[in-house]
C-alpha atoms as a PDB file:
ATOM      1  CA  UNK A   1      -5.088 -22.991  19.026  1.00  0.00           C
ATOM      2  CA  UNK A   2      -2.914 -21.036  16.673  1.00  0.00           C
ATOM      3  CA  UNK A   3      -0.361 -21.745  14.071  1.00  0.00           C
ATOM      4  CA  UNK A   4       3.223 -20.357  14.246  1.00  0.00           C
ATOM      5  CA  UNK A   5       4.241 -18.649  11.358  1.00  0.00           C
ATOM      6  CA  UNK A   6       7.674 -17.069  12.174  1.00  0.00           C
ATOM      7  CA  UNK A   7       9.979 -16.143  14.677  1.00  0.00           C
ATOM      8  CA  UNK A   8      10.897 -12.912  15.924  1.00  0.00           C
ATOM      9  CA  UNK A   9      14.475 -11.274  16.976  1.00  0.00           C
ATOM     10  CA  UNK A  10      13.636 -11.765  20.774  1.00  0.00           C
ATOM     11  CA  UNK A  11      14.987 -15.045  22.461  1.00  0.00           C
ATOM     12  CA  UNK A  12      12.360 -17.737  21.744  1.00  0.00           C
ATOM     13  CA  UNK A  13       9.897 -15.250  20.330  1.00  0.00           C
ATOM     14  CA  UNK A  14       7.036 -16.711  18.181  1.00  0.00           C
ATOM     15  CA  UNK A  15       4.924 -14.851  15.677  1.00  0.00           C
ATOM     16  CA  UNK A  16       1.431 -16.097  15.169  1.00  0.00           C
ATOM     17  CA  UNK A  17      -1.881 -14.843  13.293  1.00  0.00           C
ATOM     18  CA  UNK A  18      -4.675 -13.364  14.017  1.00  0.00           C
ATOM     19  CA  UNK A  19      -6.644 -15.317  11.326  1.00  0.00           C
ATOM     20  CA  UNK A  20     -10.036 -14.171  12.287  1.00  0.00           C
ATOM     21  CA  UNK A  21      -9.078 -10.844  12.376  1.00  0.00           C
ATOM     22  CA  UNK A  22      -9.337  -8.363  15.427  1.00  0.00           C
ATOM     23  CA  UNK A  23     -12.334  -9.710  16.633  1.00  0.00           C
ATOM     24  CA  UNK A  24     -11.047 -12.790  17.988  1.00  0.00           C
ATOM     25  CA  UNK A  25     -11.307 -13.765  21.231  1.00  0.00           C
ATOM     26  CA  UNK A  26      -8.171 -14.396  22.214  1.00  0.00           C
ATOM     27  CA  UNK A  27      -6.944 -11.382  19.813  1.00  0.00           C
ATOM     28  CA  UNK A  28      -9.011  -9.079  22.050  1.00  0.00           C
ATOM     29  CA  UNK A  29      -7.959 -10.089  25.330  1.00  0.00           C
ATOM     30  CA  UNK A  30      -4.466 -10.166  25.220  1.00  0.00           C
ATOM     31  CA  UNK A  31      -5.085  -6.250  24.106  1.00  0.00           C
ATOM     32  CA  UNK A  32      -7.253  -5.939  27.214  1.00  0.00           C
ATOM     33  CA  UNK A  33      -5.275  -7.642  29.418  1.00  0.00           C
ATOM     34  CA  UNK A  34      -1.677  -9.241  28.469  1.00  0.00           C
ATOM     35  CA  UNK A  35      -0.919 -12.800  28.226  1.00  0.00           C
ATOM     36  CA  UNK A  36       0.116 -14.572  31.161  1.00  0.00           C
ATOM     37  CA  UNK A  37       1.210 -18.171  29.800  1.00  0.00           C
ATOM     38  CA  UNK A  38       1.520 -19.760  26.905  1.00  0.00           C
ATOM     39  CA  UNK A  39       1.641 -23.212  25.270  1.00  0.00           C
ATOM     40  CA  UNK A  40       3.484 -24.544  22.884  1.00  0.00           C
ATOM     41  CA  UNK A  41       3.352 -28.213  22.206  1.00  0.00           C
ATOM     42  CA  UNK A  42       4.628 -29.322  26.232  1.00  0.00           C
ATOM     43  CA  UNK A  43       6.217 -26.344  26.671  1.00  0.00           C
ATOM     44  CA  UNK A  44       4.936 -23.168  28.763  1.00  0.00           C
ATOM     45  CA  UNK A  45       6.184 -20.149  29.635  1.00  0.00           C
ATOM     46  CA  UNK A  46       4.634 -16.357  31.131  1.00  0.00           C
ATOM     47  CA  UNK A  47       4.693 -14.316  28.211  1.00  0.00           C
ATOM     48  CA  UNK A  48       5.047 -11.017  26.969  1.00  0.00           C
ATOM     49  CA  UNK A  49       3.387 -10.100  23.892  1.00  0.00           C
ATOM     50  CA  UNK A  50       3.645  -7.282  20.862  1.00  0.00           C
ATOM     51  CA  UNK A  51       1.635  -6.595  17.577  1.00  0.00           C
ATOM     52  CA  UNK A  52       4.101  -6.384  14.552  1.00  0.00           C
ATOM     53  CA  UNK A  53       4.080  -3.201  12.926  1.00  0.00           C
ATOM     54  CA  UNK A  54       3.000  -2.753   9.334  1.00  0.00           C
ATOM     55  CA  UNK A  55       6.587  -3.726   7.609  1.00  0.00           C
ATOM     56  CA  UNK A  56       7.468  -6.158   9.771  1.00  0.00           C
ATOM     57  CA  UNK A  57       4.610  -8.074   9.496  1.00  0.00           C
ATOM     58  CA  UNK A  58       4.583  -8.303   5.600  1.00  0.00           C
ATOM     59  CA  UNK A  59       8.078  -9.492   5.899  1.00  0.00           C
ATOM     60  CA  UNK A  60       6.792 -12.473   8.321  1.00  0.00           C
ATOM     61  CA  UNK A  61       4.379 -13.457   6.537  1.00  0.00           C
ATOM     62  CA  UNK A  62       6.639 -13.162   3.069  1.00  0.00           C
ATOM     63  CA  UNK A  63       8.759 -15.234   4.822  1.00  0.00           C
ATOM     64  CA  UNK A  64       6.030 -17.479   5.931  1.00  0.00           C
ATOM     65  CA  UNK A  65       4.885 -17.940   2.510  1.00  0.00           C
ATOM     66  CA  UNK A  66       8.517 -18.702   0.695  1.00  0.00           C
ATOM     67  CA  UNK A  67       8.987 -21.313   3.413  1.00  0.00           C
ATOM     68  CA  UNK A  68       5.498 -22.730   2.921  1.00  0.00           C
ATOM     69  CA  UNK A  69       5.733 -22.931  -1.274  1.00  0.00           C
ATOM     70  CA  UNK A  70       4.097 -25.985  -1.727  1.00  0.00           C
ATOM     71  CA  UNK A  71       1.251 -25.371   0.236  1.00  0.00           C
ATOM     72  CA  UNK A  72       0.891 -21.570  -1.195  1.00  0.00           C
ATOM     73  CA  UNK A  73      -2.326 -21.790  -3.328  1.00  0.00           C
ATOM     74  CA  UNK A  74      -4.192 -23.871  -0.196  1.00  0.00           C
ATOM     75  CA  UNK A  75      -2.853 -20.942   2.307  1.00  0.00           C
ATOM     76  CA  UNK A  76      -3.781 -18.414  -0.397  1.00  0.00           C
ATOM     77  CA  UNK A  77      -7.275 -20.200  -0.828  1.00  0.00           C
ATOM     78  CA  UNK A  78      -7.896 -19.929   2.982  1.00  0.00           C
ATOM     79  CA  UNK A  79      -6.530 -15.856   3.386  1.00  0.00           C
ATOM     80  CA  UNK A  80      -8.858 -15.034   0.574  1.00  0.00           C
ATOM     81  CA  UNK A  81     -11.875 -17.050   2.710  1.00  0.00           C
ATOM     82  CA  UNK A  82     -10.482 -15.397   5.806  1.00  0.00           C
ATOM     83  CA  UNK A  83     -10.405 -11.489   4.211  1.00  0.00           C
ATOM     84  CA  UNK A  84     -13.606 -11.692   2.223  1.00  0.00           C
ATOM     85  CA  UNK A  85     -11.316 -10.623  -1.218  1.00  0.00           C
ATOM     86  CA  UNK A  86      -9.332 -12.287  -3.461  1.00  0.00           C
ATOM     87  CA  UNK A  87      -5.437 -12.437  -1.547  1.00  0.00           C
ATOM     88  CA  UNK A  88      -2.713 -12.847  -4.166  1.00  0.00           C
ATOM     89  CA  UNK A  89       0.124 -12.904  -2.069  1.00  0.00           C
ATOM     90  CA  UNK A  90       2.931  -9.965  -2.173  1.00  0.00           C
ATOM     91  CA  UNK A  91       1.025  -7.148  -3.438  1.00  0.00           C
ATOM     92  CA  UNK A  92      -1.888  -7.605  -0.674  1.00  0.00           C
ATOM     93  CA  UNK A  93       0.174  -8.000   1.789  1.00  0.00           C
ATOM     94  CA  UNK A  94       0.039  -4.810   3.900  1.00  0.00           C
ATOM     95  CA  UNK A  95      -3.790  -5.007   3.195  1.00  0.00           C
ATOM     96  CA  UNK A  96      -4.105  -7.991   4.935  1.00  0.00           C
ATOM     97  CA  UNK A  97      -1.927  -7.358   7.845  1.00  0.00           C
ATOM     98  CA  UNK A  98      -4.347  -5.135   8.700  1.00  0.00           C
ATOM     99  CA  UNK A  99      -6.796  -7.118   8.753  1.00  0.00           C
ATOM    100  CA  UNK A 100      -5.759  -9.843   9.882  1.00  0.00           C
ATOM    101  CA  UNK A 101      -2.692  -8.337  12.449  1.00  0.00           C
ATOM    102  CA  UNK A 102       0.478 -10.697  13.450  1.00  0.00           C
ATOM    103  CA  UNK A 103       1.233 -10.632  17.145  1.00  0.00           C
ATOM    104  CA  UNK A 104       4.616 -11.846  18.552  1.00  0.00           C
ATOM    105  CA  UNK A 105       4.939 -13.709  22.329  1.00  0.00           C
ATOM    106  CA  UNK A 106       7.980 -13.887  23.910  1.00  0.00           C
ATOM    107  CA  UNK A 107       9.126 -15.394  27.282  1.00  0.00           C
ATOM    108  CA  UNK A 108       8.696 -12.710  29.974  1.00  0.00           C
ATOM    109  CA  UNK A 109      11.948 -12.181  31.749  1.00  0.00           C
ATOM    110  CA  UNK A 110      12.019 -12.821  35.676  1.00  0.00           C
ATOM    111  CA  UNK A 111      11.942  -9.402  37.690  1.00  0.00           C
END
């Protein structure tokens, strides 16, 4: 299971977290070998999938966290737990995107 945290440019593209870094299971095989459905809620589709790069990712999860205000210090609390160092929002950001990268699934078009 993995939390939505944005969406991306692409028709019904969704932008999740790798919150236990790039050792995650799931992380690691939809590098090996791409993702062929996903699930969301009762909804599932064949998928194509992308790791953000660097800047968009801090914007996502900038994003993320303006939308998510109320809840900051708790999602702060658990990013510092996940990363091992103190996360302070904005200024760690491109530090912890690469740690912890943001990967985008989209609906793959029919051939």
């Amino acid at each position: 299971m993995l939390e939505v945290i944005g969406t991306g440019p692409a028709p019904g593209e969704v932008i999740v977290i790798a919150g236990l870094g790039r050792t995650a299971h799931w992380y690691r095989n939809v590098q090996a070998i791409p993702a062929t459905e996903v699930a969301i809620g009762r909804d599932r589709f064949p998928s194509v999938h992308r790791t953000l790069d660097p800047a968009e990712a801090i914007t996502v999860l900038r994003d993320y966290e303006r939308r998510n205000r109320w809840v900051a210090p708790v999602i702060r609390r658990v990013l510092t737990w996940l990363v091992g160092w103190d996360y302070d929002s904005s200024p760690d950001a491109r530090r912890l995107t690469q740690q912890l990268p943001l990967v985008a699934f989209r609906p793959r078009r029919a051939p």
